[in-house]
N, C-alpha and C. Protein backbone atom coordinates (compact mmCIF):
# COMPACT_ATOMS: atom_id res chain seq x y z
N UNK A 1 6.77 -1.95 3.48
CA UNK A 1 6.35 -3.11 2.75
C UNK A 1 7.62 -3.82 2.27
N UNK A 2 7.79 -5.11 2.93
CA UNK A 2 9.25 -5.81 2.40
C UNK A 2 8.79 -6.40 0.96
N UNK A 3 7.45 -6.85 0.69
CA UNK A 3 7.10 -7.70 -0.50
C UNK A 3 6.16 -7.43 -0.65
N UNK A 4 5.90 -7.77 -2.64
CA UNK A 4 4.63 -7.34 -2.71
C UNK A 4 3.47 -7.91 -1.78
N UNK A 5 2.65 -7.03 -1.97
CA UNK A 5 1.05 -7.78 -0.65
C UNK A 5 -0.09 -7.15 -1.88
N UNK A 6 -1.09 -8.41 -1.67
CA UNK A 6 -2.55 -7.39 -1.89
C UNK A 6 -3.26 -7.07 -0.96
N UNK A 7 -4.34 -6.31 -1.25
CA UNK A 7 -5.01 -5.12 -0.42
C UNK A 7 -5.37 -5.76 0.68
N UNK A 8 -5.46 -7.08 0.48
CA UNK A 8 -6.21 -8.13 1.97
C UNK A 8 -4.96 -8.18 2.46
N UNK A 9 -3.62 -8.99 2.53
CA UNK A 9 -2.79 -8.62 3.14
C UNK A 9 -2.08 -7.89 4.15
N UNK A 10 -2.19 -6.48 3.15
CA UNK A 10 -2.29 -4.90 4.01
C UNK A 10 -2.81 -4.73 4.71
N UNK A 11 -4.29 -4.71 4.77
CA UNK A 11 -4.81 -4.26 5.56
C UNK A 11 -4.80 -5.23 6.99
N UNK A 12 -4.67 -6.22 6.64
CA UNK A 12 -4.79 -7.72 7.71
C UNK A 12 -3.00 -6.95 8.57
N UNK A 13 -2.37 -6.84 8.12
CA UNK A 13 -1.23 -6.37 8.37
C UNK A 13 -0.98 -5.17 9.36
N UNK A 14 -2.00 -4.42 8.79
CA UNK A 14 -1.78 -2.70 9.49
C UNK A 14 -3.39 -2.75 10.41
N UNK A 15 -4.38 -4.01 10.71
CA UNK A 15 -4.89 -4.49 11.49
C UNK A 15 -6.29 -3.69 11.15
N UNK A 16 -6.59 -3.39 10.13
CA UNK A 16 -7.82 -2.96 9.88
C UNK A 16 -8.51 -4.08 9.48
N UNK A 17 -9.70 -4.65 10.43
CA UNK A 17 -10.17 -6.13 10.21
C UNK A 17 -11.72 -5.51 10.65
N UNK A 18 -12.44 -5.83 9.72
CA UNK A 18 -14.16 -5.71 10.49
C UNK A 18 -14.22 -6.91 11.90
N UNK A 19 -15.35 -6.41 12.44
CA UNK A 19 -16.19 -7.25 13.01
C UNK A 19 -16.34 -8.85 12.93
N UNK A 20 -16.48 -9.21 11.73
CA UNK A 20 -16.86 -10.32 11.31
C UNK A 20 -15.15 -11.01 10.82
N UNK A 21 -14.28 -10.71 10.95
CA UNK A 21 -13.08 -11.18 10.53
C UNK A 21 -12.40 -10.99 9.10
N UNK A 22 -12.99 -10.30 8.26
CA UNK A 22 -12.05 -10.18 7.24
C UNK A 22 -11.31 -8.85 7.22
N UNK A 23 -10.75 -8.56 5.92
CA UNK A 23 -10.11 -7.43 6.06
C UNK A 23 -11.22 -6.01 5.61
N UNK A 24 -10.77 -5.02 6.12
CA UNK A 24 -11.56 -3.34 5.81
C UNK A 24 -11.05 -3.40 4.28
N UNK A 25 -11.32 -3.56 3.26
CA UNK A 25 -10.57 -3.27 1.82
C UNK A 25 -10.69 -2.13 1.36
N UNK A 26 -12.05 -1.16 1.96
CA UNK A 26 -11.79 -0.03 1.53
C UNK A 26 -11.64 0.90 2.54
N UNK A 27 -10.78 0.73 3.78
CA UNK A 27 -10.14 1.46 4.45
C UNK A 27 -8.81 1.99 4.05
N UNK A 28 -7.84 1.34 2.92
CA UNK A 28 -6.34 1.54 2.25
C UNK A 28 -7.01 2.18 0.49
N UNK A 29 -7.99 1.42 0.48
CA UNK A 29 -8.23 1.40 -1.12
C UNK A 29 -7.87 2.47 -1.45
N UNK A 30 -8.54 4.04 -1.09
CA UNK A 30 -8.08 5.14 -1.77
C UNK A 30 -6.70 5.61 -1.34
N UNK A 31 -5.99 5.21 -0.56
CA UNK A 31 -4.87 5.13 -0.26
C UNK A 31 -3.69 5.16 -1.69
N UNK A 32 -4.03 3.95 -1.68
CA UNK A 32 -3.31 3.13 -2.41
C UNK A 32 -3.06 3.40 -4.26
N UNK A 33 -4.48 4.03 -3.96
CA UNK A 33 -4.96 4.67 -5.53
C UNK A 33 -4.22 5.98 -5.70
N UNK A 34 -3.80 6.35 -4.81
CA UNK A 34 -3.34 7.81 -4.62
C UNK A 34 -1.70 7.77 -4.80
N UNK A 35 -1.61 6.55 -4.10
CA UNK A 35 0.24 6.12 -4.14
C UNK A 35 0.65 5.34 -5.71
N UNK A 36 -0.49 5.06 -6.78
CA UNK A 36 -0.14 4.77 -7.81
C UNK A 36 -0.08 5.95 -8.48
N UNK A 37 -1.08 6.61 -8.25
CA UNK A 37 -1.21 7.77 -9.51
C UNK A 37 0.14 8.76 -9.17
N UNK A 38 0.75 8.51 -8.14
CA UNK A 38 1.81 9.49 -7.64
C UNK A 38 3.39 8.64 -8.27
N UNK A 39 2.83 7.75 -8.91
CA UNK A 39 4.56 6.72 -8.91
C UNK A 39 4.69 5.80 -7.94
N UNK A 40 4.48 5.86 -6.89
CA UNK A 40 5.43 5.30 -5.36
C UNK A 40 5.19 3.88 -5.14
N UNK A 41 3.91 3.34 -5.49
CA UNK A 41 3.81 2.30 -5.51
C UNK A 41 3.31 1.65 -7.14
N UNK A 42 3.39 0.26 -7.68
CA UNK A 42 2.42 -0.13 -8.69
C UNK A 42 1.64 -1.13 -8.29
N UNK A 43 1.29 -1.33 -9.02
CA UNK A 43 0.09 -2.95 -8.83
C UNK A 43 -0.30 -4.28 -10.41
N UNK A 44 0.22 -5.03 -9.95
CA UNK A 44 -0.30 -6.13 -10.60
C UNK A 44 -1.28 -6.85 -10.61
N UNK A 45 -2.26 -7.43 -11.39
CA UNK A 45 -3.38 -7.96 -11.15
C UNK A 45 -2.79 -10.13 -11.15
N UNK A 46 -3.15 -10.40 -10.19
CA UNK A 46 -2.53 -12.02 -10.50
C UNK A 46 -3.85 -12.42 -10.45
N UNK A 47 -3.82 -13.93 -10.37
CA UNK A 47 -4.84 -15.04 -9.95
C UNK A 47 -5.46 -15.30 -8.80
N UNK A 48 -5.79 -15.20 -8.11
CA UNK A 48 -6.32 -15.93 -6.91
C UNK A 48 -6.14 -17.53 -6.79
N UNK A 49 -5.74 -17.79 -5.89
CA UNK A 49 -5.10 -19.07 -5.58
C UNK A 49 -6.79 -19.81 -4.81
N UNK A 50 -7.59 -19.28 -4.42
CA UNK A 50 -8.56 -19.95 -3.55
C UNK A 50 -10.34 -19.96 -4.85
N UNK A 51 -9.71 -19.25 -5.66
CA UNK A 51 -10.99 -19.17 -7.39
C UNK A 51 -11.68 -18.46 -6.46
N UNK A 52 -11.33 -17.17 -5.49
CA UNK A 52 -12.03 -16.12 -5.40
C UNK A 52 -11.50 -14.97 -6.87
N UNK A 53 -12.28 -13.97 -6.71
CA UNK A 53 -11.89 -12.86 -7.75
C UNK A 53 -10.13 -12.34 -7.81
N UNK A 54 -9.72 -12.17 -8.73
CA UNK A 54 -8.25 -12.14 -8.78
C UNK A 54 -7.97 -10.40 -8.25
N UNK A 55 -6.51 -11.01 -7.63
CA UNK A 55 -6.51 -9.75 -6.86
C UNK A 55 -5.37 -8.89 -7.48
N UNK A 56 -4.51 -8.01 -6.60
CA UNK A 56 -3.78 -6.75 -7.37
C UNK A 56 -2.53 -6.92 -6.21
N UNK A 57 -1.06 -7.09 -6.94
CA UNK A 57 0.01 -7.00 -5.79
C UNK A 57 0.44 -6.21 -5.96
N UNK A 58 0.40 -5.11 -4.94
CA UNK A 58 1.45 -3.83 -4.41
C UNK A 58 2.80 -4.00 -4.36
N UNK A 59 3.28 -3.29 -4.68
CA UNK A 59 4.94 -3.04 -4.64
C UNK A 59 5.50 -1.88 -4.66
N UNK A 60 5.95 -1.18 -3.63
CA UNK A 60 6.91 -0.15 -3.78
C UNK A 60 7.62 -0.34 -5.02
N UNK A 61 7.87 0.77 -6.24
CA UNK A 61 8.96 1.30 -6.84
C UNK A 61 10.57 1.48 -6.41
N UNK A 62 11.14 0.89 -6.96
CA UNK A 62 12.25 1.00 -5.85
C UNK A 62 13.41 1.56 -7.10
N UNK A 63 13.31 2.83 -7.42
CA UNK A 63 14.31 4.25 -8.10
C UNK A 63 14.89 4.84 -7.18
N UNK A 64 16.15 5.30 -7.33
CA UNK A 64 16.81 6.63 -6.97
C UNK A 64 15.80 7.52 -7.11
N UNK A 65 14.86 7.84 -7.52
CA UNK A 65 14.55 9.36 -8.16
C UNK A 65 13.21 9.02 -6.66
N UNK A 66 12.40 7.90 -6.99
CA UNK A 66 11.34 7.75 -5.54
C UNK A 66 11.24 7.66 -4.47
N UNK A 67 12.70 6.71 -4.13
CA UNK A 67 13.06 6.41 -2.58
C UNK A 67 13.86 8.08 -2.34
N UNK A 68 14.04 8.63 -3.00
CA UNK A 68 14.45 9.94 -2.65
C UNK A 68 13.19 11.28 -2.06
N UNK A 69 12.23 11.03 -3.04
CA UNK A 69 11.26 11.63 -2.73
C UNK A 69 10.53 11.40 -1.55
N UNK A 70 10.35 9.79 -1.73
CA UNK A 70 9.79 9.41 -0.27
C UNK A 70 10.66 9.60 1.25
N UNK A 71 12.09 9.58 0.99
CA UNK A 71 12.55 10.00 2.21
C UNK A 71 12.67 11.95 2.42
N UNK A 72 12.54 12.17 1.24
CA UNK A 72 12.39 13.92 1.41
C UNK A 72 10.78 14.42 2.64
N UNK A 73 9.77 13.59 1.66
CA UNK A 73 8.25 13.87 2.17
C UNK A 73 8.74 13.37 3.84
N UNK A 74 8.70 12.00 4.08
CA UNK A 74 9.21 11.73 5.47
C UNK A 74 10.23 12.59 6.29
N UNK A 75 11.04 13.55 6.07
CA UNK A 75 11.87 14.13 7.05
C UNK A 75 10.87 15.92 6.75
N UNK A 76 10.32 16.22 6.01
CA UNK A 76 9.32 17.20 5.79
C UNK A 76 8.60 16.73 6.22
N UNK A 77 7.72 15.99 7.05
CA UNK A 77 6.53 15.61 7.74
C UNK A 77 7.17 15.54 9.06
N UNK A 78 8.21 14.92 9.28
CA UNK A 78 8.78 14.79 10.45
C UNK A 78 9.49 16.13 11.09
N UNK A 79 10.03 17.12 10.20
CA UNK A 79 10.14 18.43 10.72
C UNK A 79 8.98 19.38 10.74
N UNK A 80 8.66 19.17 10.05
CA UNK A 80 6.90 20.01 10.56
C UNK A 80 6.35 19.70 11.57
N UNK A 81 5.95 18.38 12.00
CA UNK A 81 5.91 17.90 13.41
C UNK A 81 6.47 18.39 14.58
N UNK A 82 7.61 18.62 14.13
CA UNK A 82 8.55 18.66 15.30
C UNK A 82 8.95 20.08 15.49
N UNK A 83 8.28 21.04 14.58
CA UNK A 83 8.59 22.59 14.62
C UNK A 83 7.68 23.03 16.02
């Protein structure tokens, strides 16, 4: 994630789109819920620019102490893989 995005964004992004053209919102949702309660990401609630319901922008945390963790979990997922 270079910038914050909300959940429509994301998912439009990583190509989870129904049938009918919008985005899956609760294909990331518990995702995402999981990456707050852990630190790694936060979320802001803004406005909606179109006077639909106001939405929530994601943002990676960006610490020494997280980007550390997150590249620990990534080379531990990636050597387990590869064992």
């Amino acid at each position: 994630m270079e910038s914050s995005k909300t959940i429509g964004e994301l998912t439009t992004e990583l190509g989870y789109i129904k049938p009918d053209g919008t985005p899956g919102y609760n294909v990331i949702s518990r995702d995402l819920d999981i990456l707050k309660k852990s630190g790694r990401i936060e979320g802001k609630k803004v406005k909606s620019k179109n006077g639909r319901k106001d939405s929530t922008l994601y943002s990676i945390i960006f610490s020494i102490e997280n980007l550390c963790n997150i590249l620990k979990e990534v080379l531990l997922q990636k050597f387990i893989i590869n064992v």
